[in-house]
Protein backbone atom coordinates (compact mmCIF):
# COMPACT_ATOMS: atom_id res chain seq x y z
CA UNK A 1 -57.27 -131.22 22.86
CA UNK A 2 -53.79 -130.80 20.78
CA UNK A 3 -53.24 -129.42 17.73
CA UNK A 4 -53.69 -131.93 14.92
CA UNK A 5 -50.88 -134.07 13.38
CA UNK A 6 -51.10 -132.28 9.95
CA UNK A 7 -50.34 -129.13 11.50
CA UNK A 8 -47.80 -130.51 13.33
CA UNK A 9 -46.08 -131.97 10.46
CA UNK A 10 -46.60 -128.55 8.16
CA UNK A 11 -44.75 -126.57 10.94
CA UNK A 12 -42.67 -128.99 11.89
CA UNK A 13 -41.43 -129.48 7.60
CA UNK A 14 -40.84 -125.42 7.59
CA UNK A 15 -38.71 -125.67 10.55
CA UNK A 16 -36.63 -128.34 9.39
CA UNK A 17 -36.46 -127.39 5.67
CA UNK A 18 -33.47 -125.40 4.02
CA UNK A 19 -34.51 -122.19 4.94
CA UNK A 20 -35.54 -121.32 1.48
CA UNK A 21 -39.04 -121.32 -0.31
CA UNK A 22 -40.22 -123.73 -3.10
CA UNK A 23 -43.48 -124.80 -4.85
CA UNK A 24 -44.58 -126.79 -2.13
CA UNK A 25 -43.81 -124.17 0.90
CA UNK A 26 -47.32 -122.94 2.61
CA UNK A 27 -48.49 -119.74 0.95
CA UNK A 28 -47.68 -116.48 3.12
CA UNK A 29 -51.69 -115.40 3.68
CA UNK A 30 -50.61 -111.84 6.10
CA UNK A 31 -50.15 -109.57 2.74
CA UNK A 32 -52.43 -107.55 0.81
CA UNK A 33 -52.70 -109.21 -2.94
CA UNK A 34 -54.55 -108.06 -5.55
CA UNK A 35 -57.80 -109.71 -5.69
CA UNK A 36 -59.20 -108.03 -9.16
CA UNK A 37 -58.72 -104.78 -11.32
CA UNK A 38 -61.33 -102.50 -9.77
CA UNK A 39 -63.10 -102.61 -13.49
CA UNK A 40 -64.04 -106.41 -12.76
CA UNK A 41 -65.81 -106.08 -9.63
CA UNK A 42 -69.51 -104.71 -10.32
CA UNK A 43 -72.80 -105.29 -9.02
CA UNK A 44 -72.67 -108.63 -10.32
CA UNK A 45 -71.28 -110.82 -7.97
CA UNK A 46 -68.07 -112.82 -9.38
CA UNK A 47 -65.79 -115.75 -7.78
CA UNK A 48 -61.87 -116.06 -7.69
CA UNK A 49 -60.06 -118.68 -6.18
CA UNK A 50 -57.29 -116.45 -3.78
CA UNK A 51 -54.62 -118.81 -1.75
CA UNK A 52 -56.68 -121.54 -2.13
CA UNK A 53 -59.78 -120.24 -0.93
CA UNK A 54 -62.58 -119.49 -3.41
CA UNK A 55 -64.26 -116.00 -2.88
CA UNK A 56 -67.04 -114.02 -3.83
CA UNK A 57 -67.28 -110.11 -4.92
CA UNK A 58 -69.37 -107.47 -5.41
CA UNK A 59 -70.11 -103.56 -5.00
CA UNK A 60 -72.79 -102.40 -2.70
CA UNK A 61 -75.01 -100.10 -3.57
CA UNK A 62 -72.49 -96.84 -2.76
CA UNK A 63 -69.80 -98.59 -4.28
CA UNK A 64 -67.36 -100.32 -2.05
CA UNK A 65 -65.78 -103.25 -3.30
CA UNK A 66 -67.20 -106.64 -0.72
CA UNK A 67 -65.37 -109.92 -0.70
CA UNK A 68 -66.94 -112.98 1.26
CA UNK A 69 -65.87 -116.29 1.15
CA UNK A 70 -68.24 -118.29 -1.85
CA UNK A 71 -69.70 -120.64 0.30
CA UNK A 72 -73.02 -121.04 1.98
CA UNK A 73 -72.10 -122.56 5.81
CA UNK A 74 -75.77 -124.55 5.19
CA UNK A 75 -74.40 -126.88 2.44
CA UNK A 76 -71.78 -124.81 1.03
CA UNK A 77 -73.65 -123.45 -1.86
CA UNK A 78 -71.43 -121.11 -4.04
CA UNK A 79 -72.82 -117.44 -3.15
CA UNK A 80 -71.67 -116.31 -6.43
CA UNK A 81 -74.75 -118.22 -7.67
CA UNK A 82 -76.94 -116.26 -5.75
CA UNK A 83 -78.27 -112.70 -6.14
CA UNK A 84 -77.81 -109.61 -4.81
CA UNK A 85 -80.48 -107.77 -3.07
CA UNK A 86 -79.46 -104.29 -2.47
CA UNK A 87 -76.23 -104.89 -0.30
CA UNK A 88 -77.18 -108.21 0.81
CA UNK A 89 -76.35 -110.99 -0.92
CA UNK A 90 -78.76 -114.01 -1.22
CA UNK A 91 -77.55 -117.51 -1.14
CA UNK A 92 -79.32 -119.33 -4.24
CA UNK A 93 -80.20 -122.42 -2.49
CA UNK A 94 -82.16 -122.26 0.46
CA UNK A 95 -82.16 -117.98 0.47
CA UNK A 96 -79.85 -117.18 3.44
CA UNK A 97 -78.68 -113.57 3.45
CA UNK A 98 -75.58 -112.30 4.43
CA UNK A 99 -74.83 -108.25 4.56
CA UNK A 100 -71.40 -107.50 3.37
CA UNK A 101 -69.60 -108.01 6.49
CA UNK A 102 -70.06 -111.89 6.18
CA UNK A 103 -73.34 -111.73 8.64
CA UNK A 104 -76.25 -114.09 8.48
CA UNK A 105 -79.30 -110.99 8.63
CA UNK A 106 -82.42 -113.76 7.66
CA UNK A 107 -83.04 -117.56 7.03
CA UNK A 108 -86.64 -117.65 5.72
CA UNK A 109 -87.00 -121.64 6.94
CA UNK A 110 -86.05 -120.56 10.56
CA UNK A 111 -87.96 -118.42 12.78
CA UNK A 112 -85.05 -117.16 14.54
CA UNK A 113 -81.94 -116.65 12.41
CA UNK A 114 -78.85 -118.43 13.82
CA UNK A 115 -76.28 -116.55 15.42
CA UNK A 116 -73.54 -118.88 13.82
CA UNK A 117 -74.33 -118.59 10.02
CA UNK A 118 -72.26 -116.31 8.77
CA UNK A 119 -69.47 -116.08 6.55
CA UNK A 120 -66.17 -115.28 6.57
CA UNK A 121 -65.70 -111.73 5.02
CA UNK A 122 -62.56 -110.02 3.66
CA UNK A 123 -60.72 -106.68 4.04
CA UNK A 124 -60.40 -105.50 0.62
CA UNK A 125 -59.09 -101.71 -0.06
CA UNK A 126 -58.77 -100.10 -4.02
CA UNK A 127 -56.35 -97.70 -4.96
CA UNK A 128 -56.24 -96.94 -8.53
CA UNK A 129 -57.63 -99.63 -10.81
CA UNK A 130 -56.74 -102.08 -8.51
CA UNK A 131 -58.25 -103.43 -5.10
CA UNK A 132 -56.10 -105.37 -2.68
CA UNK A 133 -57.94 -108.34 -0.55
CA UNK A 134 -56.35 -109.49 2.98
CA UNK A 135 -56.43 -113.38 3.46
CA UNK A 136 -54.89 -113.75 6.30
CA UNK A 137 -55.26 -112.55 10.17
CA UNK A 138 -58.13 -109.44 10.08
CA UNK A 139 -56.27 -107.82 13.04
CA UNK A 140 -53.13 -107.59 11.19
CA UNK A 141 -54.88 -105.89 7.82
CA UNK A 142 -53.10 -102.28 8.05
CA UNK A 143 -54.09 -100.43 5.43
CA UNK A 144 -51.05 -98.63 5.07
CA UNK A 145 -48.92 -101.59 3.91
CA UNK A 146 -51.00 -101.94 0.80
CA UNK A 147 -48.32 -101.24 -1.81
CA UNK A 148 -47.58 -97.70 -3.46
CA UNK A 149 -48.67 -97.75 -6.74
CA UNK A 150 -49.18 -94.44 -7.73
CA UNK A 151 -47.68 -93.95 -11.26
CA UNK A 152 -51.03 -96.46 -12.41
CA UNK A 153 -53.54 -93.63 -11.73
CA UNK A 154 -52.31 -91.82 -14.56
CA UNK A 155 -50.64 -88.48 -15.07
CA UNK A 156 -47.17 -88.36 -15.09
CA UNK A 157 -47.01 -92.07 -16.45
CA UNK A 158 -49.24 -93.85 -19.57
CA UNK A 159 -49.46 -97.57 -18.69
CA UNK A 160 -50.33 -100.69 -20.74
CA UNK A 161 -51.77 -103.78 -18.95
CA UNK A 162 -52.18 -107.89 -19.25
CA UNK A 163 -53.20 -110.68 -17.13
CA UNK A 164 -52.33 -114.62 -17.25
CA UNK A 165 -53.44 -117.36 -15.84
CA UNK A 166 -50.46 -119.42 -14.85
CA UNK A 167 -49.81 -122.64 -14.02
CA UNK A 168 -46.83 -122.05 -12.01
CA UNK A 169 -45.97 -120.98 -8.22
CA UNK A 170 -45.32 -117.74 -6.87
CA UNK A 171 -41.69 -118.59 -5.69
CA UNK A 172 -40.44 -119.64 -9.25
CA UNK A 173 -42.51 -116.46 -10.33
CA UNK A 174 -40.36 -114.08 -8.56
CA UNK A 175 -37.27 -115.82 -8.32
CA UNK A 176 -37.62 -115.74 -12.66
CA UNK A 177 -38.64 -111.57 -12.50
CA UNK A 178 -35.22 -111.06 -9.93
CA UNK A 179 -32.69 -113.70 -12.23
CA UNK A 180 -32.29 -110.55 -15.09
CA UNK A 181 -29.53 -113.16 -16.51
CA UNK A 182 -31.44 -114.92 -18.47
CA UNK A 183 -33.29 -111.89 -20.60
CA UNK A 184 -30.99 -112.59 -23.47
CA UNK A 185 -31.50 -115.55 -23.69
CA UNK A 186 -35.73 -116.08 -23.01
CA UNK A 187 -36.29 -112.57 -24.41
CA UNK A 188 -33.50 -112.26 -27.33
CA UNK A 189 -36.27 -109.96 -29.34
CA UNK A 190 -37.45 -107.46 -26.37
CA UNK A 191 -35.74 -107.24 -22.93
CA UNK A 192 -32.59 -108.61 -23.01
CA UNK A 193 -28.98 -107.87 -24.74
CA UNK A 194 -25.85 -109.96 -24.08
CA UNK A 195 -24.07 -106.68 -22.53
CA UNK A 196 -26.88 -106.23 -19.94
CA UNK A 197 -26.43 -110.20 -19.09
CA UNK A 198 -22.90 -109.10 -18.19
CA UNK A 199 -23.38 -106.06 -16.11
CA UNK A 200 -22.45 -105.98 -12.61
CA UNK A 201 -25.36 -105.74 -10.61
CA UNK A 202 -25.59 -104.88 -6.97
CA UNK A 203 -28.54 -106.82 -4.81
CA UNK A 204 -29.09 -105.47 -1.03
CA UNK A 205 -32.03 -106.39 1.10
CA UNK A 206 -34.43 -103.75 3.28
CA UNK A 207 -36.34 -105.29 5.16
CA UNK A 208 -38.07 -108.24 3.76
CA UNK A 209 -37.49 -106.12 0.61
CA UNK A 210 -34.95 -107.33 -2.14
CA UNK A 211 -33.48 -104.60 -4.64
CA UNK A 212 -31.13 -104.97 -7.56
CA UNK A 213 -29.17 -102.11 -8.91
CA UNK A 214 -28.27 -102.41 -12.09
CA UNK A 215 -25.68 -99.69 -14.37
CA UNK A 216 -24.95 -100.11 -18.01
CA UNK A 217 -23.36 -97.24 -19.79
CA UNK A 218 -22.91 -96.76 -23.60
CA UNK A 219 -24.72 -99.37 -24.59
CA UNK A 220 -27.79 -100.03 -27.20
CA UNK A 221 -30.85 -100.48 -25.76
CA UNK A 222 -33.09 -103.20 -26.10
CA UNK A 223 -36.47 -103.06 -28.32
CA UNK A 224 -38.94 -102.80 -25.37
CA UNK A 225 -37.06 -99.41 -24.37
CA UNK A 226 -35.85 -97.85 -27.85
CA UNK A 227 -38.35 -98.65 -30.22
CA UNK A 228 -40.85 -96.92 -28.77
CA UNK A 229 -38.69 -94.02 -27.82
CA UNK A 230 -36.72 -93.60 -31.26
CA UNK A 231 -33.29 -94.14 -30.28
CA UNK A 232 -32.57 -97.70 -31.69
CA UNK A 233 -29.52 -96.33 -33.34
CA UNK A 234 -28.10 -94.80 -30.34
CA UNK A 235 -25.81 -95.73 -27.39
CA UNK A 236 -27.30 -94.66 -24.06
CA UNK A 237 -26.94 -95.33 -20.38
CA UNK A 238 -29.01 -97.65 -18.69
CA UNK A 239 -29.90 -97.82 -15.58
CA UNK A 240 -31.92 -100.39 -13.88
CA UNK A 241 -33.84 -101.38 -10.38
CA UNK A 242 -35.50 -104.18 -9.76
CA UNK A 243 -37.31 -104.62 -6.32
CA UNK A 244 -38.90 -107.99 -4.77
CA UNK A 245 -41.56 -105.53 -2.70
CA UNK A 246 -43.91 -108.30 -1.20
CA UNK A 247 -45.19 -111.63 -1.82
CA UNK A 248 -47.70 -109.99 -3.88
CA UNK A 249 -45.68 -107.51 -5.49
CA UNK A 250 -42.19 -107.03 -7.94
CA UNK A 251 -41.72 -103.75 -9.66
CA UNK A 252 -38.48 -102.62 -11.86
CA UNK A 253 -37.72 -99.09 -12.58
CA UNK A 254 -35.93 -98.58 -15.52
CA UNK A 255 -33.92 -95.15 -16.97
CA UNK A 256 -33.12 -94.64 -20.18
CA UNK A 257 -30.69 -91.29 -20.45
CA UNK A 258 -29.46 -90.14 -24.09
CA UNK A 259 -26.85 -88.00 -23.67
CA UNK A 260 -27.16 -86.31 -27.35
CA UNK A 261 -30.57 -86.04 -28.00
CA UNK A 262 -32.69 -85.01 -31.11
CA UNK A 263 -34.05 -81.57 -31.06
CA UNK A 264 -36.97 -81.50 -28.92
CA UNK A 265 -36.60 -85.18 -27.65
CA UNK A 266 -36.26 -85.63 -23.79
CA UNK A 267 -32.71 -86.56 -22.76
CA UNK A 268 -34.05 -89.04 -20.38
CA UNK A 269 -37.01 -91.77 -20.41
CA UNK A 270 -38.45 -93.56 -17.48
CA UNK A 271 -40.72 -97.13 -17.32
CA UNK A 272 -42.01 -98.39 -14.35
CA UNK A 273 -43.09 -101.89 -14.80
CA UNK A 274 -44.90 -103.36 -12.14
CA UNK A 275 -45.62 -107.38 -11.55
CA UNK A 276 -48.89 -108.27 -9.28
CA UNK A 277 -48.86 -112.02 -8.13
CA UNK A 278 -52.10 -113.36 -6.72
CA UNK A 279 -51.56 -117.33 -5.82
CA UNK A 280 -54.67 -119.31 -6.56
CA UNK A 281 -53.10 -122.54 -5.59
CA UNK A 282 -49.09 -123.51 -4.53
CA UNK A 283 -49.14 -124.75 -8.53
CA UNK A 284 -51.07 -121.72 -10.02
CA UNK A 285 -51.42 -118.11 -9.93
CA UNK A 286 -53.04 -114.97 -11.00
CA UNK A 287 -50.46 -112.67 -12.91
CA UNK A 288 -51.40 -108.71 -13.68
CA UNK A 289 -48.60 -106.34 -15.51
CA UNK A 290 -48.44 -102.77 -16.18
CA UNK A 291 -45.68 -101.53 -18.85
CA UNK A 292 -45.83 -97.77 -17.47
CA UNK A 293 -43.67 -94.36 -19.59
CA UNK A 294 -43.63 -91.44 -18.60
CA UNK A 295 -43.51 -90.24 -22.26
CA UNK A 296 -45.26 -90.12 -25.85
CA UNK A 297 -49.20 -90.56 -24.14
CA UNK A 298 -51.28 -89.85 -26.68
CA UNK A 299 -49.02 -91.96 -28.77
CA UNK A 300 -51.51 -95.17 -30.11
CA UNK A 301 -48.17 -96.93 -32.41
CA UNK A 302 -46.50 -96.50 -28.57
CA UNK A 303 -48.81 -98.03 -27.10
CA UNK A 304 -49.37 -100.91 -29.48
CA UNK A 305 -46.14 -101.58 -29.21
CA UNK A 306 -45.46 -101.90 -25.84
CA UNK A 307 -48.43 -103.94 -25.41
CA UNK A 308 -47.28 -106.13 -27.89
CA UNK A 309 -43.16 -106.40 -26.72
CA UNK A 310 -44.60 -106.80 -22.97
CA UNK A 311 -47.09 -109.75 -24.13
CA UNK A 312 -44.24 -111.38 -26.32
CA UNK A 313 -41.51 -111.15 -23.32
CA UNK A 314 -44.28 -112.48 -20.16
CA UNK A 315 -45.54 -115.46 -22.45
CA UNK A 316 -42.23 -116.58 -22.88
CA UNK A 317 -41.80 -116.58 -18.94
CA UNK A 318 -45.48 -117.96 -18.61
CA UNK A 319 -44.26 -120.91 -20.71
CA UNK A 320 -41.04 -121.38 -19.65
CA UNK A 321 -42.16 -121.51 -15.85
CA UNK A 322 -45.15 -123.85 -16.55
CA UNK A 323 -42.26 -125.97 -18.30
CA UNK A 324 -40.16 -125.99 -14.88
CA UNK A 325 -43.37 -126.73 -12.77
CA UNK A 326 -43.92 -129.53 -14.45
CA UNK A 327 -40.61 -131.04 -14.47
CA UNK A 328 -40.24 -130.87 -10.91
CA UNK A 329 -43.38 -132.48 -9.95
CA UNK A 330 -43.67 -135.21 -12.36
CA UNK A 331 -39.84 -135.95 -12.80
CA UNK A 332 -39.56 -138.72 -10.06
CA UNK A 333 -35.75 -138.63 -9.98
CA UNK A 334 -35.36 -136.05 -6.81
CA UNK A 335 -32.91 -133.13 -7.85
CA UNK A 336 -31.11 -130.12 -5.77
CA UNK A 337 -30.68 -127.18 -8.16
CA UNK A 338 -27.26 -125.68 -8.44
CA UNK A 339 -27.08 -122.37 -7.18
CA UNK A 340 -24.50 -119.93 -8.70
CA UNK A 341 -24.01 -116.34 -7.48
CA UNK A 342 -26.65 -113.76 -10.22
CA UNK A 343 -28.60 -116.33 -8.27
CA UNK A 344 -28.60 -114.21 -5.02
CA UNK A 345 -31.04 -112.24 -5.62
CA UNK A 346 -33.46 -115.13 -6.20
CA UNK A 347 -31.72 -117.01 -2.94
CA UNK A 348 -32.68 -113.45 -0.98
CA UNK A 349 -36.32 -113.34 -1.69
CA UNK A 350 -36.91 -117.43 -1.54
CA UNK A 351 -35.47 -117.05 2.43
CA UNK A 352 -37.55 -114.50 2.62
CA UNK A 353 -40.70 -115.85 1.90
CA UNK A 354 -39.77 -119.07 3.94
CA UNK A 355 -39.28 -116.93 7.23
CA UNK A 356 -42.74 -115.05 6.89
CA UNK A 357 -44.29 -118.80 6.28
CA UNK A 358 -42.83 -120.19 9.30
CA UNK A 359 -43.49 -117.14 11.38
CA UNK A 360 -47.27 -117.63 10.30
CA UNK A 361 -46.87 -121.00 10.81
CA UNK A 362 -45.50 -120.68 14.42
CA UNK A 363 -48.40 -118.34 14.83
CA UNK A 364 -50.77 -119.93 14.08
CA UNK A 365 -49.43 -123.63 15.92
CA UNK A 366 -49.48 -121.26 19.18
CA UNK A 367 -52.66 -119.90 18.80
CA UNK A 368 -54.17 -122.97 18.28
CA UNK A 369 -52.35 -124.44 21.02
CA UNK A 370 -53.69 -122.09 23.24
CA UNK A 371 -57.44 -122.67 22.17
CA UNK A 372 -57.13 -125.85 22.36
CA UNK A 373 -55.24 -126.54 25.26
């Protein structure tokens, strides 16, 4: 046996490409994503459709978050239909039951219960309010890549959150959170002012990680950052890091430092605000934020207004990438973007992801080789 021609042509497209990721490059599936907030997963069993793969979750009885895939290998019955019985969950068709690691344990219409119905389960780890699923190889699911998100378990930092559904890919998602040149011009009334547009930034890459360093001194800062603080009026440094961190991941650090404060105000002000991708297709994806201060806590105006600012500033990129998606795959006239150089940053992380595809790719094309052969 050889491997099959579509595989051939997938790996043999990433090889031959540009080097750099688009909407149609094959989603990198060795990451930890976030697969829910750990609220949403309960003892009733919900479905999510992760890198193109629908999946079913649940708690068992002491609490540990399960994902399976949601569908019966019988006659692919979504599980999520089904019922849970204690920690086994019960397909609603013809009553196969699975235990949470994917495991056929019973078929009531078989004496015997076949030693090749089971499903394929997920590693899934939660860390704060959110749990992180593994889609890709199980022996490659280390636990300790799982991304640091510490400042959302509260303490030192107060947090506001959203989620969208997007209609977009994950490539034009992150390319849009690293290209801070057009926050003037998308987000005139939160994020962005025309002296921040023109600030020199610095980008460097560690690892597969992408960073951009940011300083602007004297300055007003925008809405998002001194309304809620009080210092509108004032000229303040700011300084900035953004941080491509993983397929699944952006976060920015910003500090605020007010170098003549009011009595009893800090002299500096820190938000973390962190970006969690999840695709569900190449042309959609799953899109939590976190707006995160490390000041004013018990303040509910604060809050509402961050909320509100953050909601206002990620629609507008919600509908502005939805727009681009949908020129470039329904435009039939073929176009090659111009790249010009705040565009690194973007160019950094789109190599990026195409490497890890084709490594996976190559992977997988030798394993397969290997079986088959």
């Amino acid at each position: 046996m050889t491997v099959s021609n579509a595989q051939n042509t997938q790996a043999e497209r990433l090889i031959t490409s540009t080097g750099f990721a688009d909407h149609e490059t094959p989603l990198v599936r060795n990451c930890w994503y976030v697969a829910a907030r750990s609220s949403e997963v309960t003892r009733e069993v919900i479905s999510r459709r992760l890198l193109g793969v629908d999946v079913a979750m649940y708690r068992t009885l002491d609490g540990r978050p399960v994902a399976v895939r949601n569908r019966c290998p019988h006659r692919s019955f979504p599980l999520a239909k089904g019922k849970l019985e204690g920690d086994i969950l019960v397909c609603g068709y013809h009553g196969m039951q699975f235990d949470p690691s994917g495991r056929c344990v019973n078929m009531p219409s078989m004496p015997l219960t076949p030693s090749n119905a089971n499903v394929r389960g997920y590693p899934m780890v939660e860390k704060g309010p959110l749990i992180w699923i593994w889609m890709g190889d199980k022996d490659l699911a280390d636990e300790s890549r799982v991304p640091d998100t510490h400042w959302l378990d509260g303490g030192e930092f107060k947090s506001v959150t959203g989620y969208y559904h997007m209609k977009s890919d994950y490539v034009a998602m992150h390319e849009n959170l690293l290209d801070q040149t057009h926050f003037p011009f998308l987000h005139p009334g939160t994020v962005g002012t025309p002296e921040y547009a023109r600030s020199k930034l610095k980008v460097r890459e560690e690892g597969d990680q992408v960073v951009i360093d940011r300083e602007l001194k004297n300055s007003a800062p925008p809405g998002i950052y001194g309304i809620p603080a009080g210092i509108m009026e004032k000229k303040v440094d700011r300084l900035s890091e953004a941080r491509f961190i993983s397929p699944a991941m952006h976060v920015a650090f910003a500090k605020i430092i007010d170098h003549e404060p009011a009595e009893g105000a800090p002299e500096r002000y820190r938000f973390n605000i962190t970006h969690l991708i999840t695709p569900e297709t190449n042309h959609s994806i799953h899109y939590w934020w976190f707006n995160s201060r490390d000041f004013k806590h018990d303040d509910a105006e604060a809050d509402e207004f961050l909320k509100s600012a953050s909601e206002q500033a990620y629609l507008e990129d919600v509908e502005a990438l939805e727009w681009i998606l949908e020129v470039v795959t329904s435009d039939t006239e073929p176009q090659t973007d111009l790249n010009f150089a705040p565009d690194k940053p973007g160019l950094f992380m789109r190599r990026t992801l195409h490497n890890l595809a084709v490594e996976e790719s190559n992977a997988s094309y030798h394993d397969e080789s290997v079986h088959c052969g």
